[in-house]
C-alpha atoms as a PDB file:
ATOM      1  CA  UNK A   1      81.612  26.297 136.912  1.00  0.00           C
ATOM      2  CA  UNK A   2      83.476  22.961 136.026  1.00  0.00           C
ATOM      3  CA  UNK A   3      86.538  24.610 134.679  1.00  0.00           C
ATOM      4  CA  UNK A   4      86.474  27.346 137.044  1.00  0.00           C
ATOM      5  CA  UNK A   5      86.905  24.639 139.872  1.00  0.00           C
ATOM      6  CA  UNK A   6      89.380  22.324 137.753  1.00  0.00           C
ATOM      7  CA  UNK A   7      91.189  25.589 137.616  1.00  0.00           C
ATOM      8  CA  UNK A   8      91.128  26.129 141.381  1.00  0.00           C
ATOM      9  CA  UNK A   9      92.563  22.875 142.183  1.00  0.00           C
ATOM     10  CA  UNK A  10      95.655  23.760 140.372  1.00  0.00           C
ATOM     11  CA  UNK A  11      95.323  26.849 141.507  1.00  0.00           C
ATOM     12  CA  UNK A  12      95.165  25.252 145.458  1.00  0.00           C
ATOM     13  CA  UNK A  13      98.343  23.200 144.613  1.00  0.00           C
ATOM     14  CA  UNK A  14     100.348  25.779 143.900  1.00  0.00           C
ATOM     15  CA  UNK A  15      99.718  27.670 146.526  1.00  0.00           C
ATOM     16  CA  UNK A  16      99.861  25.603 149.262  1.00  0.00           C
ATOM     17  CA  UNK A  17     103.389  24.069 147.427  1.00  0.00           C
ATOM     18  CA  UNK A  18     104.929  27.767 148.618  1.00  0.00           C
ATOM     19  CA  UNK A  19     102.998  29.357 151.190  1.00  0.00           C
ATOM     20  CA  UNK A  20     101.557  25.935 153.364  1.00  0.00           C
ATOM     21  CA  UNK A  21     103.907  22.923 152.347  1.00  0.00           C
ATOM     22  CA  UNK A  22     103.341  20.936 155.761  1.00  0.00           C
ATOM     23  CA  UNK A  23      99.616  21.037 155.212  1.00  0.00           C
ATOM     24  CA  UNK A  24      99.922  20.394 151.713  1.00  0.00           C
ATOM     25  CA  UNK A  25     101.818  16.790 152.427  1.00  0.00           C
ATOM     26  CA  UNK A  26      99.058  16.425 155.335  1.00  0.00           C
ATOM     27  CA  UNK A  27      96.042  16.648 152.864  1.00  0.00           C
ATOM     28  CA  UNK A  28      98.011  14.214 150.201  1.00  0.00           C
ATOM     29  CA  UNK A  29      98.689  11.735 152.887  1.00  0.00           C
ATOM     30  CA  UNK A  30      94.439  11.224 153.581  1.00  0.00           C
ATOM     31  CA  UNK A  31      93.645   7.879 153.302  1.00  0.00           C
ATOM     32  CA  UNK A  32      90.125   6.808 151.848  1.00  0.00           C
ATOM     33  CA  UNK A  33      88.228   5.511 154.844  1.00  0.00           C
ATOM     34  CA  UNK A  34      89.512   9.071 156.666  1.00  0.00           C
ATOM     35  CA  UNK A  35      86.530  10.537 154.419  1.00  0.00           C
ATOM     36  CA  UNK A  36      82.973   9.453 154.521  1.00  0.00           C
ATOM     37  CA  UNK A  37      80.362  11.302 152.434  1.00  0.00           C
ATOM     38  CA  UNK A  38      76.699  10.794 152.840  1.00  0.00           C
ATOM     39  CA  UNK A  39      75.752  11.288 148.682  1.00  0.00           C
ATOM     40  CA  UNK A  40      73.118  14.088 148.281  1.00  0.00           C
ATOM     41  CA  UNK A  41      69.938  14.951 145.728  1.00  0.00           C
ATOM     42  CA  UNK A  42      71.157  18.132 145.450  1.00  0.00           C
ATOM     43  CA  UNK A  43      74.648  18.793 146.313  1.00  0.00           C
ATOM     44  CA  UNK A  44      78.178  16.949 145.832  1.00  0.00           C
ATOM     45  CA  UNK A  45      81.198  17.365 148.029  1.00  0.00           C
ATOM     46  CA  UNK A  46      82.934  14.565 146.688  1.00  0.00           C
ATOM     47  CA  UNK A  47      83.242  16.576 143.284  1.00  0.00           C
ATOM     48  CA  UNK A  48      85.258  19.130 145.086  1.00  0.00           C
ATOM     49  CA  UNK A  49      87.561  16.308 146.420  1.00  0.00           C
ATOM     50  CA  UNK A  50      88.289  14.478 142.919  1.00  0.00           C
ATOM     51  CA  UNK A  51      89.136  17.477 141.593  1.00  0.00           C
ATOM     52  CA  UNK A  52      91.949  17.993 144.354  1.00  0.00           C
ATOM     53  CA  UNK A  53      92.414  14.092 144.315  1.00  0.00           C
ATOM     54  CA  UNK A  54      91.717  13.382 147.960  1.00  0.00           C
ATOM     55  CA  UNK A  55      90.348  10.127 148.346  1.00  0.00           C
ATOM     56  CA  UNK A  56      87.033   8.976 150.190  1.00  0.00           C
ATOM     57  CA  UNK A  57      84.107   6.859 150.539  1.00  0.00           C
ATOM     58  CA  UNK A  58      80.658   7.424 149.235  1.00  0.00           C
ATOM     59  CA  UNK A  59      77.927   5.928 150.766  1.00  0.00           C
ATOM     60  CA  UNK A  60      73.873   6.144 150.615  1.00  0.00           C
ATOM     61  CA  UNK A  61      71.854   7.886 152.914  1.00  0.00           C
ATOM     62  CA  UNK A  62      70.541   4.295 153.928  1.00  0.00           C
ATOM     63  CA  UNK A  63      73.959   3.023 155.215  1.00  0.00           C
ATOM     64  CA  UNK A  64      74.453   5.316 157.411  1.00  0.00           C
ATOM     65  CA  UNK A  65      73.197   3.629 160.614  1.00  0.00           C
ATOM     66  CA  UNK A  66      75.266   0.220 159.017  1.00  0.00           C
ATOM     67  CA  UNK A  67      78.295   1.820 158.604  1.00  0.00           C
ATOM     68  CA  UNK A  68      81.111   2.026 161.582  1.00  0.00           C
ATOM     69  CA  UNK A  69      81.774   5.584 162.702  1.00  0.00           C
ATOM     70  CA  UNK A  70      85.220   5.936 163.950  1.00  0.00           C
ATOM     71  CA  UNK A  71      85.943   9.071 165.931  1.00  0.00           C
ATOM     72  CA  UNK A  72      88.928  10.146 163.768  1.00  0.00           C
ATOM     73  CA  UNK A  73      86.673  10.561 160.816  1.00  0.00           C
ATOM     74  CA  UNK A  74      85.260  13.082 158.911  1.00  0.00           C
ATOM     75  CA  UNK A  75      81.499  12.786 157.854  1.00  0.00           C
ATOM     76  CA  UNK A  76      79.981  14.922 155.345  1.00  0.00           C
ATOM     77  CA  UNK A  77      76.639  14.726 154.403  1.00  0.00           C
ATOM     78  CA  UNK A  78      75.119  16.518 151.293  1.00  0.00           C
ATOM     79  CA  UNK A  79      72.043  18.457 150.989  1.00  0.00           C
ATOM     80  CA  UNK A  80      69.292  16.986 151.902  1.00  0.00           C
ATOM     81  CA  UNK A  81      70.343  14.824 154.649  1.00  0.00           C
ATOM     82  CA  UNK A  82      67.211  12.814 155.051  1.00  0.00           C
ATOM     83  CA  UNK A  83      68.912   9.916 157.582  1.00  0.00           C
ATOM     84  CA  UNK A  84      67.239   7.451 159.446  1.00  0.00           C
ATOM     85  CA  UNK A  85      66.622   8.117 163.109  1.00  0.00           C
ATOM     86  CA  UNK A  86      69.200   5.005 163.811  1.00  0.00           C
ATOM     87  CA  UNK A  87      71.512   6.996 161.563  1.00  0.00           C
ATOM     88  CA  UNK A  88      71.113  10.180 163.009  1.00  0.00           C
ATOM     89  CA  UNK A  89      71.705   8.569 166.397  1.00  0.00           C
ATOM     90  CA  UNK A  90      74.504   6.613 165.287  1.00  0.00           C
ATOM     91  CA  UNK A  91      75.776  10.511 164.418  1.00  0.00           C
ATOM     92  CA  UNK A  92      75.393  12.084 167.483  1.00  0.00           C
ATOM     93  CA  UNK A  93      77.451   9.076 168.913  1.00  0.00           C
ATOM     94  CA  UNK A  94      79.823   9.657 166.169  1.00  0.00           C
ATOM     95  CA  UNK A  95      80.219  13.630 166.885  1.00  0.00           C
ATOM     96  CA  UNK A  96      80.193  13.163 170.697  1.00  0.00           C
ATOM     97  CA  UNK A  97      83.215  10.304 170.837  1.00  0.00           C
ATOM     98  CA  UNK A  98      84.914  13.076 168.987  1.00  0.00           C
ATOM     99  CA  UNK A  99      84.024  12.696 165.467  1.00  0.00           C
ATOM    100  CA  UNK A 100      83.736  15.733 162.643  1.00  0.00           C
ATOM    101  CA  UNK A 101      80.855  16.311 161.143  1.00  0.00           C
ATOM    102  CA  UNK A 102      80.480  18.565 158.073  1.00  0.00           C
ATOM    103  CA  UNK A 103      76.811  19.251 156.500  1.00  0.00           C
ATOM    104  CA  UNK A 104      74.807  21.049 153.800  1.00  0.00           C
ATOM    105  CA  UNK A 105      71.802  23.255 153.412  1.00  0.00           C
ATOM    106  CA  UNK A 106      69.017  21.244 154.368  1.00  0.00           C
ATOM    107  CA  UNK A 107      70.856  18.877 156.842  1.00  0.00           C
ATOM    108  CA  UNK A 108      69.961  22.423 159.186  1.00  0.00           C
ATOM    109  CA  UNK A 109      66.895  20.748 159.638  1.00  0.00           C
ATOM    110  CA  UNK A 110      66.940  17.131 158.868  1.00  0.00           C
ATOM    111  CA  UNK A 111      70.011  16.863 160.788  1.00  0.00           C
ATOM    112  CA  UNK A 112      71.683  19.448 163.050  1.00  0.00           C
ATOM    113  CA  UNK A 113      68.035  20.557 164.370  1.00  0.00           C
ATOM    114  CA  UNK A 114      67.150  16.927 165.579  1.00  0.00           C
ATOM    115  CA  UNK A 115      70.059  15.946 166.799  1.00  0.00           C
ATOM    116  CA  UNK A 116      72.042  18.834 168.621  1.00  0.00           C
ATOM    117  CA  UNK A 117      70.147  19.934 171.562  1.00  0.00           C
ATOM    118  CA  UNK A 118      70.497  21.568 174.406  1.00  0.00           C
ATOM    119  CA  UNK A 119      69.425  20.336 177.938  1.00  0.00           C
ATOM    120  CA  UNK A 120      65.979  22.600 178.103  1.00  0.00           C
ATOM    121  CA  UNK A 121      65.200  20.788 174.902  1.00  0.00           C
ATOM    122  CA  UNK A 122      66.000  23.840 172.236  1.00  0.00           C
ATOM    123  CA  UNK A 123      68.203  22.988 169.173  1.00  0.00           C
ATOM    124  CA  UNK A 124      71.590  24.816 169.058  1.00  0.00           C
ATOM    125  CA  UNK A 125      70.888  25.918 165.492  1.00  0.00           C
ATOM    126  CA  UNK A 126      67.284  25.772 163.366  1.00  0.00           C
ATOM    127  CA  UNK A 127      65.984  26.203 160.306  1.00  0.00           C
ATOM    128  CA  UNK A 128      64.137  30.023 160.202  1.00  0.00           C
ATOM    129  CA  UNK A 129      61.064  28.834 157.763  1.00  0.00           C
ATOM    130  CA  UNK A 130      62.225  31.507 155.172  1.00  0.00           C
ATOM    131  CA  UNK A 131      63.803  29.826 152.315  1.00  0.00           C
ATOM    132  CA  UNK A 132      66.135  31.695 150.280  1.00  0.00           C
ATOM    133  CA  UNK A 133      65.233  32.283 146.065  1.00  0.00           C
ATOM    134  CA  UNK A 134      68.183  31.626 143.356  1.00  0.00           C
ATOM    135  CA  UNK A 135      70.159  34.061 144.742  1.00  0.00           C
ATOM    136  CA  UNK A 136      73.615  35.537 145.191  1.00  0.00           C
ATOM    137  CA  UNK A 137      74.432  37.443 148.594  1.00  0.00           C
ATOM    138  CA  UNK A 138      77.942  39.548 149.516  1.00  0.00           C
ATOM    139  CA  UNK A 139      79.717  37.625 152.591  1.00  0.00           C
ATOM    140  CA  UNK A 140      81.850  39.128 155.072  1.00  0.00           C
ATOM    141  CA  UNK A 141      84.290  37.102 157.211  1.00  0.00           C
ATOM    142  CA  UNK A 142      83.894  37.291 160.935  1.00  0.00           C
ATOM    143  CA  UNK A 143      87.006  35.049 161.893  1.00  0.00           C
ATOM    144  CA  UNK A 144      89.498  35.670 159.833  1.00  0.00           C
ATOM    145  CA  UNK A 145      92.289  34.044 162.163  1.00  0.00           C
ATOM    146  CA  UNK A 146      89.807  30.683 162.258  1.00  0.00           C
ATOM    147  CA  UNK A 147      92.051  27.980 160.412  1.00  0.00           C
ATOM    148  CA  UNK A 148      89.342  27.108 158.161  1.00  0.00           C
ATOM    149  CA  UNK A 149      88.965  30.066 156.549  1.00  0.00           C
ATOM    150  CA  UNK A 150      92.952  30.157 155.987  1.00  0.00           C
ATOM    151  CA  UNK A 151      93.774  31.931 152.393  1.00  0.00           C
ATOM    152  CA  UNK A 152      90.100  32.059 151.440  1.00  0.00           C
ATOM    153  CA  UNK A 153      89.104  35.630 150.991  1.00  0.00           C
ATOM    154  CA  UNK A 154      92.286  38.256 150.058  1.00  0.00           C
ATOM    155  CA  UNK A 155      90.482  41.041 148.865  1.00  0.00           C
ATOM    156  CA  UNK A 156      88.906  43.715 150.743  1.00  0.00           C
ATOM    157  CA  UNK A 157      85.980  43.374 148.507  1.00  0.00           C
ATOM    158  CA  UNK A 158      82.938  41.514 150.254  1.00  0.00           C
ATOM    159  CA  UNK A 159      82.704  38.087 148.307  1.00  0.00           C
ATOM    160  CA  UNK A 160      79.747  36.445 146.570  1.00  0.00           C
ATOM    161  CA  UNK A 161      77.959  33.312 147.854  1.00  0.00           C
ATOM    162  CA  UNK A 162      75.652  31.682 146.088  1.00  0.00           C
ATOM    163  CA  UNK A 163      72.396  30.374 147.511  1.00  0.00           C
ATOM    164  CA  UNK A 164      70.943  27.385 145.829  1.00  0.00           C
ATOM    165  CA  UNK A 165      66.868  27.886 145.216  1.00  0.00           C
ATOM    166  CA  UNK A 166      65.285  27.304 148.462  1.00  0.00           C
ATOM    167  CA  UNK A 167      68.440  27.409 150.738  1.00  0.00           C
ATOM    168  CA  UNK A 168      67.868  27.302 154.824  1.00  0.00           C
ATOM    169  CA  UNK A 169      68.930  30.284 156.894  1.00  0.00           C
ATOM    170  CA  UNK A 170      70.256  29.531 160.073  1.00  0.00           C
ATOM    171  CA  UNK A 171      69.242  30.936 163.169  1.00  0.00           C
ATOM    172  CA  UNK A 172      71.033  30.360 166.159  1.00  0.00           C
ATOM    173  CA  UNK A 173      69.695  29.725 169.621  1.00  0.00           C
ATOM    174  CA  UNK A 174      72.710  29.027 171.335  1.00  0.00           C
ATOM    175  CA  UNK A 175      74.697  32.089 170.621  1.00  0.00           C
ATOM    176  CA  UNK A 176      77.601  31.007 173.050  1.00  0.00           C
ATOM    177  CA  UNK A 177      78.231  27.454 171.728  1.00  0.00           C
ATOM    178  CA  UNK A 178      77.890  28.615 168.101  1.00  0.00           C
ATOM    179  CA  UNK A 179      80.200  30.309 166.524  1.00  0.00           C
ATOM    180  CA  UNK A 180      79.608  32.076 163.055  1.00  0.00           C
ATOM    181  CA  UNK A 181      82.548  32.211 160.610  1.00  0.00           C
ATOM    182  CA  UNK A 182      81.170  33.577 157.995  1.00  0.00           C
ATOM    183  CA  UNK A 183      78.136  35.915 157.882  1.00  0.00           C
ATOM    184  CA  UNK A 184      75.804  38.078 155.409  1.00  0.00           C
ATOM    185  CA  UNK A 185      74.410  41.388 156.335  1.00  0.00           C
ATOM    186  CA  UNK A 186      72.532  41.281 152.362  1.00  0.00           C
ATOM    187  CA  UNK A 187      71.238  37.390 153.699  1.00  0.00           C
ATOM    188  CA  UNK A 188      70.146  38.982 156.512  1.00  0.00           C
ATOM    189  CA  UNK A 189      68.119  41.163 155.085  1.00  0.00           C
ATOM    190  CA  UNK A 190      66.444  39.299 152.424  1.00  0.00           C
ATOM    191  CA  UNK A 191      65.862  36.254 154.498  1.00  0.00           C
ATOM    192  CA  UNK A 192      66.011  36.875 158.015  1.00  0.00           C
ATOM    193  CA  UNK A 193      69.100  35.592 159.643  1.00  0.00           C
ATOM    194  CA  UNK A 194      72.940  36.415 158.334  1.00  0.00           C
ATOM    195  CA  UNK A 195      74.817  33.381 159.431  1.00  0.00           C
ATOM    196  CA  UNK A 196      76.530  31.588 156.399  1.00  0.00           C
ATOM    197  CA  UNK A 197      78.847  28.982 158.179  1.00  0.00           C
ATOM    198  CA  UNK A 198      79.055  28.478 161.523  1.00  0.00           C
ATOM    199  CA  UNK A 199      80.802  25.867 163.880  1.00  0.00           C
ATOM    200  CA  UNK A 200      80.376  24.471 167.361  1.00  0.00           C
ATOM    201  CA  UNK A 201      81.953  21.724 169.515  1.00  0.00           C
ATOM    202  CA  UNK A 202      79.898  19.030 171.016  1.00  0.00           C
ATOM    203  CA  UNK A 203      80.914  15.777 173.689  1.00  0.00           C
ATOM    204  CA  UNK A 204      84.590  14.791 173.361  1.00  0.00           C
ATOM    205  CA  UNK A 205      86.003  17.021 171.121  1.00  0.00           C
ATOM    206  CA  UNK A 206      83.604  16.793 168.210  1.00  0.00           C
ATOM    207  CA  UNK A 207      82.942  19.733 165.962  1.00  0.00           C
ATOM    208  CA  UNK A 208      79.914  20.095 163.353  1.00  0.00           C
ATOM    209  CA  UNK A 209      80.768  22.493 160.655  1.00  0.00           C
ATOM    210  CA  UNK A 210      77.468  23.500 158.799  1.00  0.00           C
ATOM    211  CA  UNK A 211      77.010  26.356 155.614  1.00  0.00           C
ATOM    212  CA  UNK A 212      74.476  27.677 153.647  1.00  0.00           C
ATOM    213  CA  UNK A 213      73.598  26.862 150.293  1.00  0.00           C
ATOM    214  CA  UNK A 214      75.568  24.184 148.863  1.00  0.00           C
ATOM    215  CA  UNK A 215      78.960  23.284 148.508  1.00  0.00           C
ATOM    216  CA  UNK A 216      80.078  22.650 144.878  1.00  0.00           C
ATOM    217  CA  UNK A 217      78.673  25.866 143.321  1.00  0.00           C
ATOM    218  CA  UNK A 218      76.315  25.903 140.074  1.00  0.00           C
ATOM    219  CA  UNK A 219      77.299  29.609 139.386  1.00  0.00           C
ATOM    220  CA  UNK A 220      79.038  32.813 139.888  1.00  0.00           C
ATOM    221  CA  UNK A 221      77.631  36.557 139.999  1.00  0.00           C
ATOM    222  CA  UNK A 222      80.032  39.067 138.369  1.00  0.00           C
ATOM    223  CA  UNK A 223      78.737  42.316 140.449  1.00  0.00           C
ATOM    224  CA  UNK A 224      81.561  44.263 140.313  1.00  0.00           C
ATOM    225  CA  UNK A 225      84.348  45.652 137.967  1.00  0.00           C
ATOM    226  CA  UNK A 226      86.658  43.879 139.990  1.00  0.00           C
ATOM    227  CA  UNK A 227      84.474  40.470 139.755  1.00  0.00           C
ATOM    228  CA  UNK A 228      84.651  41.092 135.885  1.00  0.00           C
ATOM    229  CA  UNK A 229      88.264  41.380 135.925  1.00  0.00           C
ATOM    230  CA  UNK A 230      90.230  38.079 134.007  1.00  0.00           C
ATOM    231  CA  UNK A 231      91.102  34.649 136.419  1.00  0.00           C
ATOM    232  CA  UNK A 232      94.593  35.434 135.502  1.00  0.00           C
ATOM    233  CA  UNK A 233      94.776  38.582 137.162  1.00  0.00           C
ATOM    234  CA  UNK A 234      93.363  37.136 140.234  1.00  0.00           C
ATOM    235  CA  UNK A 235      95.956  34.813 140.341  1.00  0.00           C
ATOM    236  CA  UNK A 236      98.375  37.533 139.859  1.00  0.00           C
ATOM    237  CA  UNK A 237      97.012  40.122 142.136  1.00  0.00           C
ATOM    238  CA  UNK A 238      95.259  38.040 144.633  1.00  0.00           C
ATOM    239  CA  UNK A 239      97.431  35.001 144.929  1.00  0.00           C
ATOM    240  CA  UNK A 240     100.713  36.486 144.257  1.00  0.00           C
ATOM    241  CA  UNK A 241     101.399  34.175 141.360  1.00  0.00           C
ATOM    242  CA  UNK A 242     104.448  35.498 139.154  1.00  0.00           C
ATOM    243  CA  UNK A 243     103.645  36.363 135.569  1.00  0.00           C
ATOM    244  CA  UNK A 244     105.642  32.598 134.206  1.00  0.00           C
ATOM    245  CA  UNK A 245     103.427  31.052 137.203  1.00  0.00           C
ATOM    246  CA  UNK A 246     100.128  32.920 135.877  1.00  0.00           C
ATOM    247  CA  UNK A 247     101.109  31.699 132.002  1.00  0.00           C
ATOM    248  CA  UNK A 248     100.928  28.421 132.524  1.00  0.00           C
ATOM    249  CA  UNK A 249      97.959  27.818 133.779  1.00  0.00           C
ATOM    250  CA  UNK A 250      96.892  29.912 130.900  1.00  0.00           C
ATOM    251  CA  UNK A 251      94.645  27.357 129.064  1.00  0.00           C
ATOM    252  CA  UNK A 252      92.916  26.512 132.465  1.00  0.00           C
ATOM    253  CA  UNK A 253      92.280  30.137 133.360  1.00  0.00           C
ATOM    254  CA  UNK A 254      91.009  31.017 129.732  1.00  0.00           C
ATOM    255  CA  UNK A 255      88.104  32.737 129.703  1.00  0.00           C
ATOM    256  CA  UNK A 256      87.561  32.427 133.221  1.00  0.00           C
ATOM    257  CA  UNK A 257      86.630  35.983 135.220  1.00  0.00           C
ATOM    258  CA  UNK A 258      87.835  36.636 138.705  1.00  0.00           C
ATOM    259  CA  UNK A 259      84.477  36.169 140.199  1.00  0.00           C
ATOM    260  CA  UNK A 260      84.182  32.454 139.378  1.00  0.00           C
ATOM    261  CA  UNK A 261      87.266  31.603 139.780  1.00  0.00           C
ATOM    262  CA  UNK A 262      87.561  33.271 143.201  1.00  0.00           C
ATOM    263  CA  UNK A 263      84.157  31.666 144.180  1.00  0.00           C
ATOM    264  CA  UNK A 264      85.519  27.952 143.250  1.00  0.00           C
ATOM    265  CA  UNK A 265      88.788  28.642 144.839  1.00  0.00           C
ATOM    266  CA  UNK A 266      87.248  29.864 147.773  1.00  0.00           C
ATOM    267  CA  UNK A 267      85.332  26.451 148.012  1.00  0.00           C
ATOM    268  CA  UNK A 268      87.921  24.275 147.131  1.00  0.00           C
ATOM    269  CA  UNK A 269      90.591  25.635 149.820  1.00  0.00           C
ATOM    270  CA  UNK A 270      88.002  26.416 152.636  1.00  0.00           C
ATOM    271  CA  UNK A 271      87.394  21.858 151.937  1.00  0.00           C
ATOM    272  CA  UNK A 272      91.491  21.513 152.101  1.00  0.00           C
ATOM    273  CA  UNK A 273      91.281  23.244 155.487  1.00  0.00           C
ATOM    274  CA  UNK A 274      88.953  21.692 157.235  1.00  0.00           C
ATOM    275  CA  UNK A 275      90.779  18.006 156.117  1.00  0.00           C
ATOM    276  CA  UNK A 276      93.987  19.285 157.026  1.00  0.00           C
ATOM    277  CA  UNK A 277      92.897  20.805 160.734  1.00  0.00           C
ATOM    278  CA  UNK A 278      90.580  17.999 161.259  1.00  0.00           C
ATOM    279  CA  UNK A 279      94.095  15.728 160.962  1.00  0.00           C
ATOM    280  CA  UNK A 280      96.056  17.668 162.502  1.00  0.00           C
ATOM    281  CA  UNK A 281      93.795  17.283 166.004  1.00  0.00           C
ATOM    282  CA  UNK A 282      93.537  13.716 165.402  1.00  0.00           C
ATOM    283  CA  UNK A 283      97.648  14.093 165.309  1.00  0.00           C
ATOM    284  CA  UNK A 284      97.474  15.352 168.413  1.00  0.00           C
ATOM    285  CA  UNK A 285      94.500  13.649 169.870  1.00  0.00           C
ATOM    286  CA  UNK A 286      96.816  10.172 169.329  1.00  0.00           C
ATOM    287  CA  UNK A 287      99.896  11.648 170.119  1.00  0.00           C
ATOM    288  CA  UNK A 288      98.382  12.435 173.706  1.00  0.00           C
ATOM    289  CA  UNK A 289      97.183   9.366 174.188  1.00  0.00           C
ATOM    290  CA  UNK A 290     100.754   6.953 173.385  1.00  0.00           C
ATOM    291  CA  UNK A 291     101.719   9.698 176.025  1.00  0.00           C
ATOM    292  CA  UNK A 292      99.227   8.361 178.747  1.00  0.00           C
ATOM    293  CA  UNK A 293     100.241   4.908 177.992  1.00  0.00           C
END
């Protein structure tokens, strides 16, 4: 999947140059302490984020409760997410001054399910106890107008998420606070729950972002003609590149079908969205307060 998602970071580029230019100068303006990245056993954000050259800073699971949180950070922490308690309080603090938290696959439990809970003691979100196999599930979108998802999916086609050996469904106990963005009736009934990503506020304006599976993708599954169709065409017919725009990227697409290419795309813009809208409060969070001053 390497070229597929050195391919989609071109592909990102290019598209947010004509269709999103304000959010494109947004995402190239991130400074490195703006993005802090627990590292992972098993997954790897920050691969995603070289690849579309946004900066950050990588730290060990260890530093977490050494490190200072500020509240117009983003914090992402890779699969497995096995924090101290002192870290996973210094989290919470971090989420409820405000703070965005974005996690992987196991941080369900080692994170989100310790630390989010409600006032009867349940846990907004928990692990269901029936990891997934080395899989590949259709997803359907349930928000399409949330920001996040912004450009992802353009086909009517259900797409194809991957699920890592031994992923964690979600199941949601708080079905008010949480909000499910993207869902899988085929995850549903293989493992017991269809949430895929979901979101919910917490304190001050926080927001924890959490997905199944893990981020940077290990493979595709070509299902479908239409998966088996070439990368170029998907460019073409999916991201309304012209024919001169599809050609030269044509060393980078080589090769490449539509379903991996559409899978690391998918990835690599849904990350670009949640920097840019996760700046753009913070723009308006500071804005609102040289107002009150």
């Amino acid at each position: 999947m390497e070229q597929a998602y050195k391919a989609s970071s071109k592909i990102l580029k290019k598209r947010m140059e004509k269709e999103r230019p304000a959010d494109l100068e947004i995402l190239e303006k991130v400074k490195e302490s703006t993005i802090i990245i627990v590292i992972g056993s098993y997954d790897r954000v920050e691969t995603v984020l070289e690849m579309i050259k946004v900066p950050y800073v990588l730290i060990q699971t260890d530093e977490v409760d050494q490190i200072e949180l500020k509240p117009d950070q983003i914090l992402i922490v890779n699969c497995p997410g096995n924090i101290s308690d002192d870290g996973l309080s210094k989290i919470k603090n971090f989420v409820k001054k405000g703070g965005f938290l974005f996690t992987t696959d196991w941080a369900l439990l080692n994170i989100l399910e310790k630390v989010f809970i409600s006032e009867t003691g349940v846990p907004f979100v928990k692990y269901n106890q029936t990891p997934s196999g080395d899989d590949c599930v259709a997803v359907q979108v349930v928000d399409k107008s949330n920001k996040f998802l912004e450009g992802l999916f353009k086909a009517d086609e259900d797409p194809i998420w991957w699920l890592e050996s031994s992923s964690y469904p979600i199941m949601i106990n708080d079905k008010q606070r949480v909000k499910v963005l993207v869902t899988s009736k085929e995850m549903e009934e293989k493992y017991g729950e269809a949430p895929i990503v979901i979101t919910f506020d917490y304190g001050d304006g926080g927001t924890i972002l959490h997905m199944t599976s893990h981020y940077y993708l290990q493979r595709a599954e070509l299902r479908t003609e239409r998966h088996k169709m070439s990368a170029k065409e998907y460019v073409k017919s999916e991201m309304a590149f012209s024919d001169s725009e599809a050609e030269e990227m044509g060393d980078d697409l080589e090769g490449l079908s539509l379903g991996e290419a559409e899978s690391a795309y998918s990835t690599t813009q849904f990350i670009s969205n949640v920097i840019v809208e996760q700046q753009k409060k913070v723009m308006k969070r500071k804005k609102k307060k040289n107002k009150e001053k």
